[in-house]
N, C-alpha and C. Protein backbone atom coordinates (compact mmCIF):
# COMPACT_ATOMS: atom_id res chain seq x y z
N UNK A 1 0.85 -1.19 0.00
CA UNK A 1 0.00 0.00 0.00
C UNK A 1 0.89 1.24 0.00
N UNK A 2 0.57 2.44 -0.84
CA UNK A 2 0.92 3.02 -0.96
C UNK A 2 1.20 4.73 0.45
N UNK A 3 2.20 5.38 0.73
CA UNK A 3 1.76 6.06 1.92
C UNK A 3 0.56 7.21 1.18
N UNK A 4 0.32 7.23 -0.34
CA UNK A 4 -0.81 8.29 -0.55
C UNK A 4 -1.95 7.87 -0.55
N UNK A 5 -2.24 6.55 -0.54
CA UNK A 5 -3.55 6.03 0.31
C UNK A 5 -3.92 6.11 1.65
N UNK A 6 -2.78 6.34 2.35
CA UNK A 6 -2.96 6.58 4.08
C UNK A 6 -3.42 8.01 4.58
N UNK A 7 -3.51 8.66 3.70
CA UNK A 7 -3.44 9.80 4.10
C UNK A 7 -4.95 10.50 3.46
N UNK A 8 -5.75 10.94 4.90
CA UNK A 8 -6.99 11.05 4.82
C UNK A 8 -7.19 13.04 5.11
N UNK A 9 -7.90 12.93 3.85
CA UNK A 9 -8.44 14.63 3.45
C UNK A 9 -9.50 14.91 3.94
N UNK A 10 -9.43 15.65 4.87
CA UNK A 10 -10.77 16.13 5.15
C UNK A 10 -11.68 16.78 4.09
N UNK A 11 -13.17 16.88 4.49
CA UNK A 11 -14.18 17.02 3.51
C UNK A 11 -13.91 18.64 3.16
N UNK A 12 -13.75 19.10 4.53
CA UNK A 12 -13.66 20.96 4.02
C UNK A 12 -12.47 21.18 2.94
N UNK A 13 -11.40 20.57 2.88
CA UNK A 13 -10.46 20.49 1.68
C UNK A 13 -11.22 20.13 0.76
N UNK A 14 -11.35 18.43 0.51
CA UNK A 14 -11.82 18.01 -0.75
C UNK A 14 -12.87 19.09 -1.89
N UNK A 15 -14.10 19.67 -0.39
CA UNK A 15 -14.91 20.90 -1.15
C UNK A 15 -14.35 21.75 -1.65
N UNK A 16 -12.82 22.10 -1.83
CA UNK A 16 -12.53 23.19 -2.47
C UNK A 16 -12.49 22.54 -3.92
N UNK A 17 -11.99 21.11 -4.33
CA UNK A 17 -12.36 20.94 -5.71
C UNK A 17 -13.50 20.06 -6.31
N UNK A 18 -14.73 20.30 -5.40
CA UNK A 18 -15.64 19.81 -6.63
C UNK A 18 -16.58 20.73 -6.94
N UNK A 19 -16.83 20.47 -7.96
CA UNK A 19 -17.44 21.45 -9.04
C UNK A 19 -19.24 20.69 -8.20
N UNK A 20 -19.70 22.16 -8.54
CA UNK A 20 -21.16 22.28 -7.85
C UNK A 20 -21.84 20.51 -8.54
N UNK A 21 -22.57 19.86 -7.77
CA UNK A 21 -23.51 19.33 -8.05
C UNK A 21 -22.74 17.39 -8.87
N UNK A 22 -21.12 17.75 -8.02
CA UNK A 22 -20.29 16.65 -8.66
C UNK A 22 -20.06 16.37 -7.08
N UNK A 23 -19.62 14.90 -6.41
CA UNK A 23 -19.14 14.09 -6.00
C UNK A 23 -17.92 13.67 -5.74
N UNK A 24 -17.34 13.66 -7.09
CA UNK A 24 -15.41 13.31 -7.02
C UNK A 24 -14.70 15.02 -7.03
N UNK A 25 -14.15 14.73 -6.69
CA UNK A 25 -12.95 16.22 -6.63
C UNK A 25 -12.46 15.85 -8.33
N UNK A 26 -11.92 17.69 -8.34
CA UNK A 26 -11.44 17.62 -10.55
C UNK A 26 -9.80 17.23 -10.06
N UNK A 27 -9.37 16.90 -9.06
CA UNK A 27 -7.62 17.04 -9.25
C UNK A 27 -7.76 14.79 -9.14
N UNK A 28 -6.85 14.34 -9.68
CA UNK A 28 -6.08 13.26 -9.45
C UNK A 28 -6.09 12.91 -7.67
N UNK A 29 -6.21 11.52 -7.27
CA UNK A 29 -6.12 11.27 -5.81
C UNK A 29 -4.80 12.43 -5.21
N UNK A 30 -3.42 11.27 -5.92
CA UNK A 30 -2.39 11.79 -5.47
C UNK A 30 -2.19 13.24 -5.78
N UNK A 31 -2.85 14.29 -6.57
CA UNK A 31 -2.12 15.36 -6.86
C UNK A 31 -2.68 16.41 -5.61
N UNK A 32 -4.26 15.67 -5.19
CA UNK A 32 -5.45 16.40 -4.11
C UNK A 32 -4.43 16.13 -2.71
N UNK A 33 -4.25 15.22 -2.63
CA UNK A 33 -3.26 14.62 -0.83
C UNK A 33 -2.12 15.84 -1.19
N UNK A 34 -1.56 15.56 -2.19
CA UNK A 34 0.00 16.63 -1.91
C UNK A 34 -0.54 17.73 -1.75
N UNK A 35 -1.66 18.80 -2.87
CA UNK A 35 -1.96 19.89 -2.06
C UNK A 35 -2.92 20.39 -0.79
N UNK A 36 -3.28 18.93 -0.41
CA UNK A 36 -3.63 18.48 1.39
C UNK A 36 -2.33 18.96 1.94
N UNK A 37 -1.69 18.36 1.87
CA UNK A 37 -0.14 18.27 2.29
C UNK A 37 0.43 19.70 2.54
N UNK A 38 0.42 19.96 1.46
CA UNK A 38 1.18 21.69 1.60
C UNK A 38 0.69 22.66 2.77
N UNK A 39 -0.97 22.87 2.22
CA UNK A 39 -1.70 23.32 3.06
C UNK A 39 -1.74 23.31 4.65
N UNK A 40 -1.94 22.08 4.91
CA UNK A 40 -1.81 21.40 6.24
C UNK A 40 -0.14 21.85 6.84
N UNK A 41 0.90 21.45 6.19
CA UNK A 41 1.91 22.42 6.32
C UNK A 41 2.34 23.33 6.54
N UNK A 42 1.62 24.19 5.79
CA UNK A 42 1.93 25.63 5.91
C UNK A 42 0.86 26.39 7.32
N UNK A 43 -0.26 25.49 7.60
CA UNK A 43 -1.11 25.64 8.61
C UNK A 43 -0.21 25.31 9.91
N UNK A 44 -0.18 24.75 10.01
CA UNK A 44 1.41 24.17 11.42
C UNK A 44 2.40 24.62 11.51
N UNK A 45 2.83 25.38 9.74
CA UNK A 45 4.35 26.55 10.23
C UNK A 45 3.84 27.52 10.65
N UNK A 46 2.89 28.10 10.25
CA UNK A 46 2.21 29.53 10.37
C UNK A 46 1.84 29.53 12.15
N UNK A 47 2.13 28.77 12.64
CA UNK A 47 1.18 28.88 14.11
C UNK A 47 2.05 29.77 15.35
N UNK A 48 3.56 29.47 14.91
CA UNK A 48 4.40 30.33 15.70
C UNK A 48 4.43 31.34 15.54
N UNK A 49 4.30 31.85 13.75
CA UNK A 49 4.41 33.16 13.77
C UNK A 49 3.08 33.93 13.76
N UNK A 50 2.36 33.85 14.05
CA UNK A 50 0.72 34.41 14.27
C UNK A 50 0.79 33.97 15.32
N UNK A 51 1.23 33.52 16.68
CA UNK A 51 1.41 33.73 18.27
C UNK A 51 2.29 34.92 18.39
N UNK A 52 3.32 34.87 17.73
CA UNK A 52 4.12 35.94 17.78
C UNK A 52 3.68 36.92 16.87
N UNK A 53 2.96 37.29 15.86
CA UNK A 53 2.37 38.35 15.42
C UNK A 53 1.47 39.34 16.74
N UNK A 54 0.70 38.62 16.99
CA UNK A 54 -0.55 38.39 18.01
C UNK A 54 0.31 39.39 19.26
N UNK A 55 1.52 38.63 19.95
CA UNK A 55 1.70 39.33 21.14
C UNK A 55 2.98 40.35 20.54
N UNK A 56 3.85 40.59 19.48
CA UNK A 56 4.95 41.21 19.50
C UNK A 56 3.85 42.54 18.50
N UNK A 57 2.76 42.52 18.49
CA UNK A 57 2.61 43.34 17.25
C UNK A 57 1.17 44.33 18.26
N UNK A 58 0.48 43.14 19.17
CA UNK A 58 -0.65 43.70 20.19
C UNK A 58 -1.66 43.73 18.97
N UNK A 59 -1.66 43.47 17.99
CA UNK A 59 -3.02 42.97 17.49
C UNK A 59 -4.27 42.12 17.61
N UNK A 60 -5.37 42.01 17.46
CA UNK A 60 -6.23 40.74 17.42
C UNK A 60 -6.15 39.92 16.72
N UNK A 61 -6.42 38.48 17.04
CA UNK A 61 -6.37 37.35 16.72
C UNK A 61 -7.32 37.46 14.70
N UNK A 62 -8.22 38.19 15.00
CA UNK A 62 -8.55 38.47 13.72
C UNK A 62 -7.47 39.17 12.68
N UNK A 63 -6.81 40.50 13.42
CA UNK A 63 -6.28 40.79 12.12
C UNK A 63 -5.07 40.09 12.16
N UNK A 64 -4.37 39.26 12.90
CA UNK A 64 -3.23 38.30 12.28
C UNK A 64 -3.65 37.71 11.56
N UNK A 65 -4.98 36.91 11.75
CA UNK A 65 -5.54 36.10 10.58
C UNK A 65 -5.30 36.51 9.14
N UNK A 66 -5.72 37.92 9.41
CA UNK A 66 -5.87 39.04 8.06
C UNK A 66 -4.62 39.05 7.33
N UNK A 67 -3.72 39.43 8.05
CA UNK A 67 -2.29 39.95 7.33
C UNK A 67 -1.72 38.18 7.25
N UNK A 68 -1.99 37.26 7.53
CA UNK A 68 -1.32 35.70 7.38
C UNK A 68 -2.10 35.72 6.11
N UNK A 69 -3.36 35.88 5.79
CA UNK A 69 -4.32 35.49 4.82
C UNK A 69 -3.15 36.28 3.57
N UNK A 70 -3.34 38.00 4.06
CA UNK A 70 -2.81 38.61 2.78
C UNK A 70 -1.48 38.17 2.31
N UNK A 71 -0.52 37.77 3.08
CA UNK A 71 0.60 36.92 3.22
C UNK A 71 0.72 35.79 2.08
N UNK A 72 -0.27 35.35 2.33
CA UNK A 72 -0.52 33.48 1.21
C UNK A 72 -0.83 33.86 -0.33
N UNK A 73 -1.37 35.42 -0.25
CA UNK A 73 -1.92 35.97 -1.48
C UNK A 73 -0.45 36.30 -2.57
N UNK A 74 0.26 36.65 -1.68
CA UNK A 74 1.57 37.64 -1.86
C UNK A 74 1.88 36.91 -3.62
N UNK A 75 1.84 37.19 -4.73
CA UNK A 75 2.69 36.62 -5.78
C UNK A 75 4.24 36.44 -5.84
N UNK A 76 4.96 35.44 -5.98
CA UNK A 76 3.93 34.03 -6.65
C UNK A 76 3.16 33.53 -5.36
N UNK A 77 2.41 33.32 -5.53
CA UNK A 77 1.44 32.31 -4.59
C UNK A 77 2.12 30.75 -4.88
N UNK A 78 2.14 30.45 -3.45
CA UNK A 78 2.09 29.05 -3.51
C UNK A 78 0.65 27.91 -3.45
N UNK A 79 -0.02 28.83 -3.09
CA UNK A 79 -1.27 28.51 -3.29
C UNK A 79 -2.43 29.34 -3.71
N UNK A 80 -3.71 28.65 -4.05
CA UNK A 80 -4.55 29.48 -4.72
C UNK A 80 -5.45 29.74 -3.65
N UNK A 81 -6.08 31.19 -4.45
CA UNK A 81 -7.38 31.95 -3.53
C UNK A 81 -7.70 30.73 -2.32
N UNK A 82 -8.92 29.91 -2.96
CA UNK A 82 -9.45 28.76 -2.04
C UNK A 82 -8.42 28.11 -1.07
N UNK A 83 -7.46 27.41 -1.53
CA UNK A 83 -6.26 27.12 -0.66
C UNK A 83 -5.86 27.91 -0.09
N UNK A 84 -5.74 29.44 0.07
CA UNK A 84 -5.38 30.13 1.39
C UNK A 84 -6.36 30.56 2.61
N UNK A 85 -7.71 30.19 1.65
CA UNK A 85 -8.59 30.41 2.98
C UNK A 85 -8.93 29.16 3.53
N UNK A 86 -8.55 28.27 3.26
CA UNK A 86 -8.74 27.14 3.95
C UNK A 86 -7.45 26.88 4.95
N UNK A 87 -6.12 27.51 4.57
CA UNK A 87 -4.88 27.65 5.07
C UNK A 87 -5.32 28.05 6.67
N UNK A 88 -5.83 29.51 6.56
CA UNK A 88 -5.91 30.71 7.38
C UNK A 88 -7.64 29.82 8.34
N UNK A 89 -8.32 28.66 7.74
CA UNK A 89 -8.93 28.77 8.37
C UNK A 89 -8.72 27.77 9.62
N UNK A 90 -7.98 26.68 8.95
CA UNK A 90 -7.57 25.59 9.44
C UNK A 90 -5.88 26.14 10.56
N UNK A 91 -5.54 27.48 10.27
CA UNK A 91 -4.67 28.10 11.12
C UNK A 91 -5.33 28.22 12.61
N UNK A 92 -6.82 29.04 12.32
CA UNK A 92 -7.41 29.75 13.51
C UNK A 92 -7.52 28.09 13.99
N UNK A 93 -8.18 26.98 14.00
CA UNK A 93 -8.28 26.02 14.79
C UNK A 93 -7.36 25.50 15.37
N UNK A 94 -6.35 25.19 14.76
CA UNK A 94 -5.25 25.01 15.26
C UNK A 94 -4.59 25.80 16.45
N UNK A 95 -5.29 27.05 16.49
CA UNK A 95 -5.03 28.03 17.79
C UNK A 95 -5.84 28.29 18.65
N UNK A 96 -6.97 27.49 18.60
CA UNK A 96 -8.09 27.67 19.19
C UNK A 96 -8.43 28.82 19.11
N UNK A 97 -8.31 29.87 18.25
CA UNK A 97 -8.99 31.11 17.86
C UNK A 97 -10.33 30.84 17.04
N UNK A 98 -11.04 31.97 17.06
CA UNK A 98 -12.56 32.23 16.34
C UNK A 98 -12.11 31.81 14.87
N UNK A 99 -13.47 31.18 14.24
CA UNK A 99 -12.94 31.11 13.25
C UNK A 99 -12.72 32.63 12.20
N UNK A 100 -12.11 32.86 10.99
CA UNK A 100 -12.07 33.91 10.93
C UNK A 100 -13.85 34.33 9.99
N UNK A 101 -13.70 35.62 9.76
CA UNK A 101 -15.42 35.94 9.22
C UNK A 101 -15.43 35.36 7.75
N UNK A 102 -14.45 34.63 6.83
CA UNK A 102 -14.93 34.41 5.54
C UNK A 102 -14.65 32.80 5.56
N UNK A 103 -15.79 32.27 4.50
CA UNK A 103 -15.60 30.80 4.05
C UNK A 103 -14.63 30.66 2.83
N UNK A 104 -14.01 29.05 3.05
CA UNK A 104 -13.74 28.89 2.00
C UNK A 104 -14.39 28.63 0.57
N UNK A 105 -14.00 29.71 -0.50
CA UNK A 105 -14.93 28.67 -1.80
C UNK A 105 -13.93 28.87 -2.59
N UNK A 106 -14.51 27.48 -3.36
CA UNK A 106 -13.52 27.18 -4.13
C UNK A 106 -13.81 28.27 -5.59
């Protein structure tokens, strides 16, 4: 068995690629897990520095969200629109912060 079969995507990801009123996601198994992967990544690096945004800067937990969000936007993007708000949203849980005020869509 392969390790990209082991590795389980949550549904709020997968919803960023299916197209309204479809079932399967439009990306390949393995190509959907790796940009699981990144995401989820970059959600777990981001956590030190949005603690330390948060207390070295005296902002709210919202607008670190904000400036991490505008951050992911920055060109080149490593990820797209949908993938950074799922980044930034799956950040706030990870901190037990609110979630932030926008959904992800794909």
């Amino acid at each position: 068995m392969s390790d990209e079969s082991q590795i389980e995507i949550p549904s709020s990801f997968m919803a960023l690629y299916l197209a309204p009123g479809r079932q399967k996601p439009g990306l390949p198994r393995a190509e959907l897990a790796a940009r699981y992967e990144l995401c989820e990544d970059m959600a777990q690096m981001l956590t030190e520095t949005a603690r330390n945004m948060e207390f070295s800067l005296g902002i709210t937990e919202a607008d670190v969200l904000a400036r991490c969000l505008q951050g992911l936007r920055v060109e080149p993007a490593v990820v797209n629109e949908a993938e950074s708000t799922w980044v930034i949203t799956r950040l706030a849980e990870l901190l037990n912060w609110p979630a932030p005020g926008f959904a992800a869509t794909p």
